[in-house]
N, C-alpha and C. Protein backbone atom coordinates (compact mmCIF):
# COMPACT_ATOMS: atom_id res chain seq x y z
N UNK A 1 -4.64 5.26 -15.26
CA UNK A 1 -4.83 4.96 -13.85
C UNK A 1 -4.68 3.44 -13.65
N UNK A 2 -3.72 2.94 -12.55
CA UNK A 2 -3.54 1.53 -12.29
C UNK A 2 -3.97 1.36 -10.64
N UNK A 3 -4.96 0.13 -10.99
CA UNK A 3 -5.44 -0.48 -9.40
C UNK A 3 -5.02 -1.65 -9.25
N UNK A 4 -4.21 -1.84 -8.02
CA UNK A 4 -4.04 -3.34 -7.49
C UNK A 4 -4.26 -3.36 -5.97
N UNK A 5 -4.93 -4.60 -5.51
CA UNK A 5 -4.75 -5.04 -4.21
C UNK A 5 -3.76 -6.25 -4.20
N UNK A 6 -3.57 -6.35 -3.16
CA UNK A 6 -2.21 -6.86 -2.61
C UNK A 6 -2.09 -7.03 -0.85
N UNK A 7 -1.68 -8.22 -1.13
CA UNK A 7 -1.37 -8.94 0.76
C UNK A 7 -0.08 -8.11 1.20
N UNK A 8 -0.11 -7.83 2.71
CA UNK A 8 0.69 -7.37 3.66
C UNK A 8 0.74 -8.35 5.09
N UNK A 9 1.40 -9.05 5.02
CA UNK A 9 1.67 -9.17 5.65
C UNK A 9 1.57 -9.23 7.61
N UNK A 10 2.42 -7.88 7.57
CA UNK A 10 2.58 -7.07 8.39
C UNK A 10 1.26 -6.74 9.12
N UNK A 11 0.23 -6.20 8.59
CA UNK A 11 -1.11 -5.61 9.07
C UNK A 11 -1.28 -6.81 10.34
N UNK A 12 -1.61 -5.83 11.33
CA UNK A 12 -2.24 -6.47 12.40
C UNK A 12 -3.29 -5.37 13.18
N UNK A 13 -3.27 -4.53 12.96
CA UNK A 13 -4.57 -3.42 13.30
C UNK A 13 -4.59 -2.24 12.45
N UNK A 14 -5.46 -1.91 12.85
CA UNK A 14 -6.22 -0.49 11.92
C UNK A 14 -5.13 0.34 12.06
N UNK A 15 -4.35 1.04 13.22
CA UNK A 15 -3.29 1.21 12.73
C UNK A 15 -2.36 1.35 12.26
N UNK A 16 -2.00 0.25 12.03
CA UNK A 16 -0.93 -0.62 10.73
C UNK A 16 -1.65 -0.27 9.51
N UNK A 17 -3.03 -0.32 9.07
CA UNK A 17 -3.43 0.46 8.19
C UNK A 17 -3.57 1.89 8.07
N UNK A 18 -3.61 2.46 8.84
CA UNK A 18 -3.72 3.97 9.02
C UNK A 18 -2.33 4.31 8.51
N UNK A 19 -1.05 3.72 9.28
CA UNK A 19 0.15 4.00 8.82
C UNK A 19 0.17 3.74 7.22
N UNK A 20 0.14 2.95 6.69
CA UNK A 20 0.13 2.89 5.57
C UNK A 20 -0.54 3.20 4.37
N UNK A 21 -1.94 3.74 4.90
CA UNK A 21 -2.27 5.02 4.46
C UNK A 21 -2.12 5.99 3.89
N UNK A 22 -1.61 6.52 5.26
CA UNK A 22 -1.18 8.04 5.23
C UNK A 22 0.48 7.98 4.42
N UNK A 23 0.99 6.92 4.74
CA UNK A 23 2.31 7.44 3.95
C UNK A 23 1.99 7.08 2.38
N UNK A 24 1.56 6.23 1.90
CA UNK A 24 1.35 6.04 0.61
C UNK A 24 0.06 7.41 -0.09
N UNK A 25 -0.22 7.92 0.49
CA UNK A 25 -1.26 8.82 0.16
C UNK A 25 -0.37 10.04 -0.10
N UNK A 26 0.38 10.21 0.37
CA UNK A 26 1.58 11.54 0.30
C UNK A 26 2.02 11.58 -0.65
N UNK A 27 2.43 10.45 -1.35
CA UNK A 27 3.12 10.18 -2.94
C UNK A 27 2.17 10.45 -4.15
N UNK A 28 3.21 11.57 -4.91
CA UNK A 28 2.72 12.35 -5.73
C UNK A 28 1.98 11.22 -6.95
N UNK A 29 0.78 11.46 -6.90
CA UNK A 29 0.07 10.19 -8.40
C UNK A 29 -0.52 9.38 -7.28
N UNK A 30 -0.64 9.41 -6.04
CA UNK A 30 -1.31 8.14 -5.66
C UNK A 30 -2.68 8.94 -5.09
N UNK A 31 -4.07 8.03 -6.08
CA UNK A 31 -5.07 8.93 -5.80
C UNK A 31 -5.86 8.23 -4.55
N UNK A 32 -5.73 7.09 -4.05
CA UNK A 32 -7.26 6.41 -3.16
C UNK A 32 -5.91 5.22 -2.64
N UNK A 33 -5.89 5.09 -1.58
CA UNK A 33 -5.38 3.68 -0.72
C UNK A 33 -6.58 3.20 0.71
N UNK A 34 -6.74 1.94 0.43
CA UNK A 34 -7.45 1.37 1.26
C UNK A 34 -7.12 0.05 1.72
N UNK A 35 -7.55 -0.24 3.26
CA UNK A 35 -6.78 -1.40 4.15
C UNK A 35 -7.86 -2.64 4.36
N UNK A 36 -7.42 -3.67 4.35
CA UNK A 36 -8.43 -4.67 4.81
C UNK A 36 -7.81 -5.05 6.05
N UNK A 37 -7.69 -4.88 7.90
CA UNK A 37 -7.21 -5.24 8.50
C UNK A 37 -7.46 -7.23 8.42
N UNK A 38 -8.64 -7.91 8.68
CA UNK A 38 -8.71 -8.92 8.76
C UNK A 38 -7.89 -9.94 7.20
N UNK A 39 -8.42 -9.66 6.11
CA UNK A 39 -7.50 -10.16 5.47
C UNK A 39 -6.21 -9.94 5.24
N UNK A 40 -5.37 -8.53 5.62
CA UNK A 40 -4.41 -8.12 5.72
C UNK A 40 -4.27 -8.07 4.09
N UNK A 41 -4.98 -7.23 3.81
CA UNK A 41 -5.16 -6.79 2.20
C UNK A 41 -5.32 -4.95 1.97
N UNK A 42 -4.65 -4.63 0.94
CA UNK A 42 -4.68 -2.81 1.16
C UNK A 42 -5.00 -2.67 -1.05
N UNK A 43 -5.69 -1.50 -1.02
CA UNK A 43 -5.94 -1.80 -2.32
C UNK A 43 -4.95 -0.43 -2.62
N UNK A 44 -4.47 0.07 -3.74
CA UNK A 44 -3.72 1.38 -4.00
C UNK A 44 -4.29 1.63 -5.43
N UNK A 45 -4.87 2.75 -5.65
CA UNK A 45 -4.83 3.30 -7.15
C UNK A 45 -4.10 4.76 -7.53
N UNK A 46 -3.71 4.69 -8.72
CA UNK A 46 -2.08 5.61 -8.76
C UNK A 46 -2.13 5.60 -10.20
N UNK A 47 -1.11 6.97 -10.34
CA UNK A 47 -1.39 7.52 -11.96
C UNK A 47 -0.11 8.24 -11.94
N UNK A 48 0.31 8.66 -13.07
CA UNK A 48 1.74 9.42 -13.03
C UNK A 48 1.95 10.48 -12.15
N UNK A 49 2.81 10.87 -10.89
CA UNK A 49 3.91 9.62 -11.60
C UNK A 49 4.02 8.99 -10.71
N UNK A 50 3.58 8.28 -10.13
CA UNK A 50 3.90 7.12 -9.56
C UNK A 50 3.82 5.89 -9.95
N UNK A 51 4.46 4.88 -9.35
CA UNK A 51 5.11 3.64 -10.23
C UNK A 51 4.79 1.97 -9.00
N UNK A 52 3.94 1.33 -9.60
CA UNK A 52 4.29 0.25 -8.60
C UNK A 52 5.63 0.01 -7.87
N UNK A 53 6.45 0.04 -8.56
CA UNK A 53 7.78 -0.23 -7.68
C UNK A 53 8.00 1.12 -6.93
N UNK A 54 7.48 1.79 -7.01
CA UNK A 54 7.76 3.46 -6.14
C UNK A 54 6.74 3.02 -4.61
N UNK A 55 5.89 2.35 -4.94
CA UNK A 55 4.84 2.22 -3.78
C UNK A 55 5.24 0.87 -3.22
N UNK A 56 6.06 -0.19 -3.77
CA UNK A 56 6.12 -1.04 -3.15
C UNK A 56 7.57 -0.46 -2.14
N UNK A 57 8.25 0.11 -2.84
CA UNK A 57 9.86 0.52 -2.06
C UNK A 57 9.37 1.69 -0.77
N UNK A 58 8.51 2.21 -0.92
CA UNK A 58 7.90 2.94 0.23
C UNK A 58 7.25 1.93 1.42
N UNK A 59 6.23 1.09 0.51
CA UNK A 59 6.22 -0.23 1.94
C UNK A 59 7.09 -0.73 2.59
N UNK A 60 8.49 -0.80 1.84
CA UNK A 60 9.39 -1.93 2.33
C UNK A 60 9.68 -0.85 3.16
N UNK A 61 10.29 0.76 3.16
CA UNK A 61 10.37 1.39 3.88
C UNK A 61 10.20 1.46 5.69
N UNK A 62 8.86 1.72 5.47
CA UNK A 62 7.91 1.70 6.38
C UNK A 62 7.83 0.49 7.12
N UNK A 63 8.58 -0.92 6.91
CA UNK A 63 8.08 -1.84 6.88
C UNK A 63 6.67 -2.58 7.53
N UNK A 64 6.12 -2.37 6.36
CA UNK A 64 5.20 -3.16 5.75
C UNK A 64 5.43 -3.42 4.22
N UNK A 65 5.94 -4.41 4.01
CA UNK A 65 6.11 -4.98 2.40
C UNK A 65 4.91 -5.73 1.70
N UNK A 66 5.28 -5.40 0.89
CA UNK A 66 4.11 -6.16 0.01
C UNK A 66 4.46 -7.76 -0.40
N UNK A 67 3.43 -8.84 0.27
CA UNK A 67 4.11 -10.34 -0.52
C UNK A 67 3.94 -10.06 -1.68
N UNK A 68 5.21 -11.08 -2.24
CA UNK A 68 5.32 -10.95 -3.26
C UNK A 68 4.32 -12.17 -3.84
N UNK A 69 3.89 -12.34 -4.67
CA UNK A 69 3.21 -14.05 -5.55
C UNK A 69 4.04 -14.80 -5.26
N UNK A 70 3.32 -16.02 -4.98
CA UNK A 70 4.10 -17.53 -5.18
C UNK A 70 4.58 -17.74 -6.56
């Protein structure tokens, strides 16, 4: 099982978290996603088979992307 949080950007209401949510929650291996609207922070934990780069290419999707690190 892998957990990361990670900045978005994008987030500007609960909404914007709800959306991103629900679509990352659909993907097969992804067990728990959660949003921080004010920091614009979402946490994801995920297990086979899903793949960080499977959940980040679904953000970019959706757009809401994930920053990347400085």
């Amino acid at each position: 099982m892998e957990k990361k949080t990670f900045t978005v950007p994008n987030i500007g209401c609960d909404g914007c978290v709800r959306t991103i949510v629900n679509e990352l929650s659909q993907k097969p291996g992804v067990k728990q996603v959660t949003g921080n609207v004010p920091n614009k922070q979402v946490t994801v934990e995920w297990g086979d088979p899903a793949t960080w780069e499977s959940i980040k290419n679904t953000l970019k999707e959706i757009d809401y992307p994930a920053a990347e690190p400085a």
